[in-house]
N, C-alpha and C. Protein backbone atom coordinates (compact mmCIF):
# COMPACT_ATOMS: atom_id res chain seq x y z
N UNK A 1 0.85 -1.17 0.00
CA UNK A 1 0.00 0.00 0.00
C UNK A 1 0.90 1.23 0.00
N UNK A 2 0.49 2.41 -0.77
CA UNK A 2 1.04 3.39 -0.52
C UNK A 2 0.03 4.62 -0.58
N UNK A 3 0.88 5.68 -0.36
CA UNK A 3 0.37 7.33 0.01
C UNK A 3 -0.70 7.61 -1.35
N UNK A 4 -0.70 6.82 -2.46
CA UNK A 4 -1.69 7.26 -3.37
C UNK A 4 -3.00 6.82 -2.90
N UNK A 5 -3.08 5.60 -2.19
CA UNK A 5 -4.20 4.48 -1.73
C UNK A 5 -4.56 5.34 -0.54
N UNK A 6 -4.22 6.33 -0.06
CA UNK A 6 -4.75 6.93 0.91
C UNK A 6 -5.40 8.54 0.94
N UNK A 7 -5.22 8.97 -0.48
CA UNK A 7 -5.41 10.28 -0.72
C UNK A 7 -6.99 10.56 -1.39
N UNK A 8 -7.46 11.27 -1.31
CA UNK A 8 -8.79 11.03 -1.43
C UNK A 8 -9.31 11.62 -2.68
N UNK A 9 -8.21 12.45 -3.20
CA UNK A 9 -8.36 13.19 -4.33
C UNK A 9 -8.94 14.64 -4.26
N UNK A 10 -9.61 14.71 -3.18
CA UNK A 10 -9.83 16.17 -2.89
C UNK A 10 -8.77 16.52 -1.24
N UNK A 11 -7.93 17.64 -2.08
CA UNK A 11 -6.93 18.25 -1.38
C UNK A 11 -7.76 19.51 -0.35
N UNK A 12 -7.72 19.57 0.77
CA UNK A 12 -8.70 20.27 1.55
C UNK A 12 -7.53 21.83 1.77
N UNK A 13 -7.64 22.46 1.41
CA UNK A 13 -6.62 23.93 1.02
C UNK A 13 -7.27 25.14 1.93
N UNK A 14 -6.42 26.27 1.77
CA UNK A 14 -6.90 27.43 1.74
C UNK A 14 -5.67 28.39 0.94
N UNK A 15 -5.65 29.58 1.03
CA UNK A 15 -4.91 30.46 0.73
C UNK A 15 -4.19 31.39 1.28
N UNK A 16 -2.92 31.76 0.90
CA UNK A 16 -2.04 32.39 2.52
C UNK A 16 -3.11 33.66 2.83
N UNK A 17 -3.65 34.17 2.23
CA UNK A 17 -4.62 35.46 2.75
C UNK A 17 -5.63 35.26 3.44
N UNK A 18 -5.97 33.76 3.69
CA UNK A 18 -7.17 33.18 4.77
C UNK A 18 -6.99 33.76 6.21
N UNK A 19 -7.08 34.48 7.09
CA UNK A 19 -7.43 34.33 8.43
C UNK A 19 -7.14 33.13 9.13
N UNK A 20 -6.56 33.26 10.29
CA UNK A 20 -6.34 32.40 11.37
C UNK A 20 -8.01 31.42 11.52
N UNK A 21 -9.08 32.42 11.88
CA UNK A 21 -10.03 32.15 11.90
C UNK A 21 -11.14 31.21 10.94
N UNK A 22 -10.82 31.42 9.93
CA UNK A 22 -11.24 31.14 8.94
C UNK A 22 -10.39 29.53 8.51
N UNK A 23 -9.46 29.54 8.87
CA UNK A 23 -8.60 27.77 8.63
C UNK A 23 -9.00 27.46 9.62
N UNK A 24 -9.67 27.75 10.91
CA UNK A 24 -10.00 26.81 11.74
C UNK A 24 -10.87 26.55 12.15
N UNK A 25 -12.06 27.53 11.26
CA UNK A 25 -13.62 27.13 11.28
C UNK A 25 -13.34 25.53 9.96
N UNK A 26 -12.90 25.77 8.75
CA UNK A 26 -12.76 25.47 8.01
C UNK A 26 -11.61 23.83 8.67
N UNK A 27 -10.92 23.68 8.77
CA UNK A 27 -10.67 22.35 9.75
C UNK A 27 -11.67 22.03 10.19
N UNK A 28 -12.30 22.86 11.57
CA UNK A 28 -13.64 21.99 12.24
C UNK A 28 -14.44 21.55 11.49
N UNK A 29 -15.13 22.64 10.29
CA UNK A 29 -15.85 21.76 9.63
C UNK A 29 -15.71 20.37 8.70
N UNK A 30 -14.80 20.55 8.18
CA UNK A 30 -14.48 19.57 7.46
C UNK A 30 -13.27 18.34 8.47
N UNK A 31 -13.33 18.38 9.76
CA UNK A 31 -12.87 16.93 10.71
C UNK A 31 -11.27 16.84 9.97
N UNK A 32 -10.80 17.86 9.86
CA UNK A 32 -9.14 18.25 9.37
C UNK A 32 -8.01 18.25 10.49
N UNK A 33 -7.02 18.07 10.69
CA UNK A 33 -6.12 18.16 11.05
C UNK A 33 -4.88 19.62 10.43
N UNK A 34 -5.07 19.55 9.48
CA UNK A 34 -4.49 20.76 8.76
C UNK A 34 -5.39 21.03 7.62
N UNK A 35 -4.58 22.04 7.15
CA UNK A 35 -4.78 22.83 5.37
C UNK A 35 -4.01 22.88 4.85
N UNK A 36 -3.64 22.27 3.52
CA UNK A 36 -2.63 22.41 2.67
C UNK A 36 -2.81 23.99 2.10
N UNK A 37 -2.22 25.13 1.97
CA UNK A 37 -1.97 26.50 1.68
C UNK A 37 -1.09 26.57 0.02
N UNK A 38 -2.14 27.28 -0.47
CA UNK A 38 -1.63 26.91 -2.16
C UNK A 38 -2.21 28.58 -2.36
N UNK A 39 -0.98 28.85 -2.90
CA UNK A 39 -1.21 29.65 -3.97
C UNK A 39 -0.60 29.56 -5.58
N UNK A 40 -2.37 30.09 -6.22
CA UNK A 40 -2.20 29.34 -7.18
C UNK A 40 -2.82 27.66 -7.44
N UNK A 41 -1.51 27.46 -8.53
CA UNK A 41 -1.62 26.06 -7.68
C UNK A 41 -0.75 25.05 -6.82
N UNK A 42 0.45 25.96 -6.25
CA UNK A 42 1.49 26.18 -6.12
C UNK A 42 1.31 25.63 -4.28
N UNK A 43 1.90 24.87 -4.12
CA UNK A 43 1.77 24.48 -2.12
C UNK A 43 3.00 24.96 -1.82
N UNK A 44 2.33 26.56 -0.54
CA UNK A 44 3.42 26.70 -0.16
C UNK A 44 3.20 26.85 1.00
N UNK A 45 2.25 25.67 2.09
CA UNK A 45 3.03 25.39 3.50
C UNK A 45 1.48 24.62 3.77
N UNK A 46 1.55 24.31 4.81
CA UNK A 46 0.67 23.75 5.55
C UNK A 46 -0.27 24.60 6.58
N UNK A 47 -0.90 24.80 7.22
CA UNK A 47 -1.60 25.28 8.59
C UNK A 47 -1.94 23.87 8.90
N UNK A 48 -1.48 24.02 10.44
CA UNK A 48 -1.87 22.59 11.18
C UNK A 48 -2.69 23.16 12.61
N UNK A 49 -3.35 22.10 13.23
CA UNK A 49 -3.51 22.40 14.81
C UNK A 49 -2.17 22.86 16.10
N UNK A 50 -1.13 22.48 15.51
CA UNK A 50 -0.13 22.95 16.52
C UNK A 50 -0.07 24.54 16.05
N UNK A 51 -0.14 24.38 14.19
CA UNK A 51 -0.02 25.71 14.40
C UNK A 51 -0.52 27.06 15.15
N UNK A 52 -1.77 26.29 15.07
CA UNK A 52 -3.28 27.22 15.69
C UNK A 52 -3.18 27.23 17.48
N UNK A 53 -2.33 26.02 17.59
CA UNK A 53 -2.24 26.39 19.26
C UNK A 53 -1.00 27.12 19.69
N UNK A 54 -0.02 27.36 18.61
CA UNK A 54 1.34 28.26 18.73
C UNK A 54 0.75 29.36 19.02
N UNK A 55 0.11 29.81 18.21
CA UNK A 55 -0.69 31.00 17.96
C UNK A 55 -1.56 31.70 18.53
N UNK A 56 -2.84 30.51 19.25
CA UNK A 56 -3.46 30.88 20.53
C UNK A 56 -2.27 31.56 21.93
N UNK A 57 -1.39 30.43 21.88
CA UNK A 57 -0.43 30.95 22.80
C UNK A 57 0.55 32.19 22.75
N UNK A 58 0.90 32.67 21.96
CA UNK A 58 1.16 34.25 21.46
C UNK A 58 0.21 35.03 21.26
N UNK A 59 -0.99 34.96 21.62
CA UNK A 59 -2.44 35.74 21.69
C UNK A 59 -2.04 36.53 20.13
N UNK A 60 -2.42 36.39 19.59
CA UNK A 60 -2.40 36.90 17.94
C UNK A 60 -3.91 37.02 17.81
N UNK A 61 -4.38 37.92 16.68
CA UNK A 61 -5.38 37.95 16.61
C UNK A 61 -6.11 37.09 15.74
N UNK A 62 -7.12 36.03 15.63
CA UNK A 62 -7.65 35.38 14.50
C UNK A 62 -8.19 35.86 13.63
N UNK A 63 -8.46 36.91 13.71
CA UNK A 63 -9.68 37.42 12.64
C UNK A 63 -8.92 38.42 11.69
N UNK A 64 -7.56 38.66 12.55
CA UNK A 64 -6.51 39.52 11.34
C UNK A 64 -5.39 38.95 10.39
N UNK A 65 -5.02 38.10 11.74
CA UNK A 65 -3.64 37.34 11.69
C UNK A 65 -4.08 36.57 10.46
N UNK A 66 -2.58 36.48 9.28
CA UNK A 66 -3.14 35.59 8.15
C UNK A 66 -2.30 34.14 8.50
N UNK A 67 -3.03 32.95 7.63
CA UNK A 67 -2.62 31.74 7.43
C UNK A 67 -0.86 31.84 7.35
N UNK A 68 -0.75 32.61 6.32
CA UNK A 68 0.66 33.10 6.12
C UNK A 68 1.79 33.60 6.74
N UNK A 69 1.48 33.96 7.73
CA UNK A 69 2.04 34.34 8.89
C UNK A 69 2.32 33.16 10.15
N UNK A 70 1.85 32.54 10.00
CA UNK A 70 2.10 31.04 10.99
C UNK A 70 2.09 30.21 10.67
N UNK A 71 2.14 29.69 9.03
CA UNK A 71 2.22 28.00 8.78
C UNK A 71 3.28 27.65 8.52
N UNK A 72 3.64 26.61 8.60
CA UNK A 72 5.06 25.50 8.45
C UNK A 72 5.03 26.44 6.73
N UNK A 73 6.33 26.69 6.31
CA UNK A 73 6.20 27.05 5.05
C UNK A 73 7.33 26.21 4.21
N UNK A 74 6.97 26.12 2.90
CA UNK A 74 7.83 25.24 1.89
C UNK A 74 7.90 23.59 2.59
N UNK A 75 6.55 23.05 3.20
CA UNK A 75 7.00 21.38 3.86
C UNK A 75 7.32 20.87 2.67
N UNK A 76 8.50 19.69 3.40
CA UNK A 76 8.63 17.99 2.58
C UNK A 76 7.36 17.93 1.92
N UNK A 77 7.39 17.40 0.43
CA UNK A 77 6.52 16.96 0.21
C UNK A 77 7.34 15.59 -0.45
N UNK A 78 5.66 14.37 -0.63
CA UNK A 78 6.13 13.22 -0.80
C UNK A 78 5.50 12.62 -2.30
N UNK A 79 5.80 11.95 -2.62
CA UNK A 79 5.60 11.02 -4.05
C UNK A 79 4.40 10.15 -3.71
N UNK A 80 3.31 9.57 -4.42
CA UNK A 80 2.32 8.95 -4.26
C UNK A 80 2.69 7.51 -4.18
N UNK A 81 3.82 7.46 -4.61
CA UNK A 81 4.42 6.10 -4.51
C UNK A 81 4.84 5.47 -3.66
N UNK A 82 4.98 6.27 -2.72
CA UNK A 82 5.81 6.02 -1.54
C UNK A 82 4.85 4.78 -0.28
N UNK A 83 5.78 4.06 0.18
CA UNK A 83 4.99 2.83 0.35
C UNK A 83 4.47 3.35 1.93
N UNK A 84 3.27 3.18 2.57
CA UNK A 84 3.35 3.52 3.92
C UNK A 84 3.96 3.09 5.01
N UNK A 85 4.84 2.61 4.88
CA UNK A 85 6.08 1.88 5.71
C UNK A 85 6.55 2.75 6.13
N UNK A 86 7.39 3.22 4.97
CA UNK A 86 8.28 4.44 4.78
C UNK A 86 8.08 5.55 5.19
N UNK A 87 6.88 5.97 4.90
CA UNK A 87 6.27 7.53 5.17
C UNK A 87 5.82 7.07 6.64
N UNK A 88 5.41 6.22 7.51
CA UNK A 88 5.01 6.16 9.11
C UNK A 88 6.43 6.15 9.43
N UNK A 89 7.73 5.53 8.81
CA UNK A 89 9.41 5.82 9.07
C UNK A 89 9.68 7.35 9.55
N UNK A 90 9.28 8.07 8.43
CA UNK A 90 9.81 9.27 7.99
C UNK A 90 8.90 10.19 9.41
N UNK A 91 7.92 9.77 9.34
CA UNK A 91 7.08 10.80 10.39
C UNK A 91 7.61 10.53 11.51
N UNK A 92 7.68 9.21 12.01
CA UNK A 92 8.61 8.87 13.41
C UNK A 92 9.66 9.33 13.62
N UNK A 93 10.55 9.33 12.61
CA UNK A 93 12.07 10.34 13.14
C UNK A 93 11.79 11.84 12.98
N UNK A 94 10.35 11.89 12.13
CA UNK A 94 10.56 14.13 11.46
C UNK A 94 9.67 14.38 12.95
N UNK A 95 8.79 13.89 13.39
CA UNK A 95 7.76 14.58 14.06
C UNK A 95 6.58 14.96 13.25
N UNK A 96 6.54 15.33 12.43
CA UNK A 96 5.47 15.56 11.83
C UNK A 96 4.22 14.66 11.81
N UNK A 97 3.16 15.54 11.57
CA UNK A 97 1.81 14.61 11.75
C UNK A 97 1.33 15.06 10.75
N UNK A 98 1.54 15.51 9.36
CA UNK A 98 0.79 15.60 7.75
C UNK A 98 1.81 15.45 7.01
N UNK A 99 1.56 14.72 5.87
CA UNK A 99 2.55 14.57 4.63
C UNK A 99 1.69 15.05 3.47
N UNK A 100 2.16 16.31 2.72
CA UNK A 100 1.71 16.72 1.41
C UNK A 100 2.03 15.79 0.38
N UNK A 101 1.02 14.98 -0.84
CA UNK A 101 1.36 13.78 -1.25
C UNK A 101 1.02 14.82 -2.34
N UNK A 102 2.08 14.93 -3.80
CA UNK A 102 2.43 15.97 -4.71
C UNK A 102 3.00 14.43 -5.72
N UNK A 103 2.20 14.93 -6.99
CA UNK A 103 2.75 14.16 -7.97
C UNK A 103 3.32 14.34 -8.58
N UNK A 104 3.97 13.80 -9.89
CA UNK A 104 4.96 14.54 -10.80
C UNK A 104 4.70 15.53 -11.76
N UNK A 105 3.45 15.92 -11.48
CA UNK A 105 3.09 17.20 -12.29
C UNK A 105 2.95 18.31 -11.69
N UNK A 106 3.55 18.25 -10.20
CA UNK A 106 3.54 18.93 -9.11
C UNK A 106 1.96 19.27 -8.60
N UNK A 107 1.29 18.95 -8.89
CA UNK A 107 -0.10 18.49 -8.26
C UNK A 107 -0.42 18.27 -6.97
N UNK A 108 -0.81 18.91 -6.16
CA UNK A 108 -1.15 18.86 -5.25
C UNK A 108 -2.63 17.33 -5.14
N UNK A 109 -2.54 16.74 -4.32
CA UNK A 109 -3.33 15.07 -4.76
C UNK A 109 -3.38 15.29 -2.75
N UNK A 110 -2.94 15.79 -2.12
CA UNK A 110 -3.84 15.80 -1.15
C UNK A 110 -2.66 15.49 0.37
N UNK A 111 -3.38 15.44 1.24
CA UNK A 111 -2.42 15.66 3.03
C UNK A 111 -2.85 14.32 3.52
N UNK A 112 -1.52 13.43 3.41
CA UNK A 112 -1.95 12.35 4.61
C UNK A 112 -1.72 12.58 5.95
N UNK A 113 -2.47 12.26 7.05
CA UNK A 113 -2.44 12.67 8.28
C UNK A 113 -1.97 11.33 9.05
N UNK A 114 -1.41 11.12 10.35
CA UNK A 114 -1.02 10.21 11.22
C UNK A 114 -1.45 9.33 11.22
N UNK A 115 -3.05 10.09 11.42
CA UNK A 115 -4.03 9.21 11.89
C UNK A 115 -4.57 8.28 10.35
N UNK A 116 -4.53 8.80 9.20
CA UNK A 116 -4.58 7.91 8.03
C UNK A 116 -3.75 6.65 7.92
N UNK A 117 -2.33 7.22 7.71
CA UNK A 117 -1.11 6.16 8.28
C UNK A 117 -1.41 5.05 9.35
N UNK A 118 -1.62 5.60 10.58
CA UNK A 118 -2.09 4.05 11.21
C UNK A 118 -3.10 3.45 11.16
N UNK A 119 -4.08 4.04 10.48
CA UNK A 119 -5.55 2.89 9.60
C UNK A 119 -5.30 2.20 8.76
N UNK A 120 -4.04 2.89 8.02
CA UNK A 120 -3.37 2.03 6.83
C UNK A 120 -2.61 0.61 7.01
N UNK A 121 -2.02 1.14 7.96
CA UNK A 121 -0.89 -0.23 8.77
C UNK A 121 -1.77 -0.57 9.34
N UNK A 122 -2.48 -0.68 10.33
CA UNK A 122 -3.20 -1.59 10.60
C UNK A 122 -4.32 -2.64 9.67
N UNK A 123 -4.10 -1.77 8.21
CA UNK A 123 -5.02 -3.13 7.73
C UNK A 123 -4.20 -3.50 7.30
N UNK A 124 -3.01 -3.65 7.10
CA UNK A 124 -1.70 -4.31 6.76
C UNK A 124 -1.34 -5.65 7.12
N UNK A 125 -1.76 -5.58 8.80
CA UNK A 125 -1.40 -6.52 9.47
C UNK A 125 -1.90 -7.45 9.62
């Protein structure tokens, strides 16, 4: 199995000019862990929940403060090929809890999350 078998085909995004507020109505609603941040069509960072709790904790404002201003910017991104072995490898030594899965047309194809990864391995086993 790999990171393609887990991507859903709809990439759940926003744009660096989104609001703090606005990526995290937008998470809640849609049961997200992050937002892949594209401009264009271009991924250039993530917004995650740590980010949003960095941020709570520097009292920033949500309703001003942009996406752009606090997301992981330029992440690893990974190949659809990549077997989930490897990528639950890679997250265990990076820390990270989303992998941007980018194809060779530089395509954004969508964010595997932790919690995808160990649904995956576990039907593995």
């Amino acid at each position: 199995m790999n990171l393609q078998d887990l991507v859903s085909g709809v990439a759940h995004h926003c744009g660096p000019d989104t609001t703090l507020r606005e990526a995290a109505a937008a998470m809640d609603s849609q049961d997200h862990g992050s937002l892949a941040v594209v401009d264009g069509f271009d991924l250039v960072g993530l917004i995650t929940e740590r980010d949003l709790r960095r941020a709570i904790s520097s009292s920033v404002d949500f309703d001003t403060t942009k996406v752009s201003e606090v997301m992981s910017k330029d992440p690893d991104t990974f190949d659809p090929d990549l077997d989930v072995w490897d990528a639950a490898a890679w997250i265990a030594e990076s820390g990270y809890r989303h992998l941007p899965v980018i194809d060779e047309a530089g395509e954004l194809l969508g964010v595997v999350s932790i919690r995808d990864l160990l649904r995956a391995l576990i039907d593995t086993v």
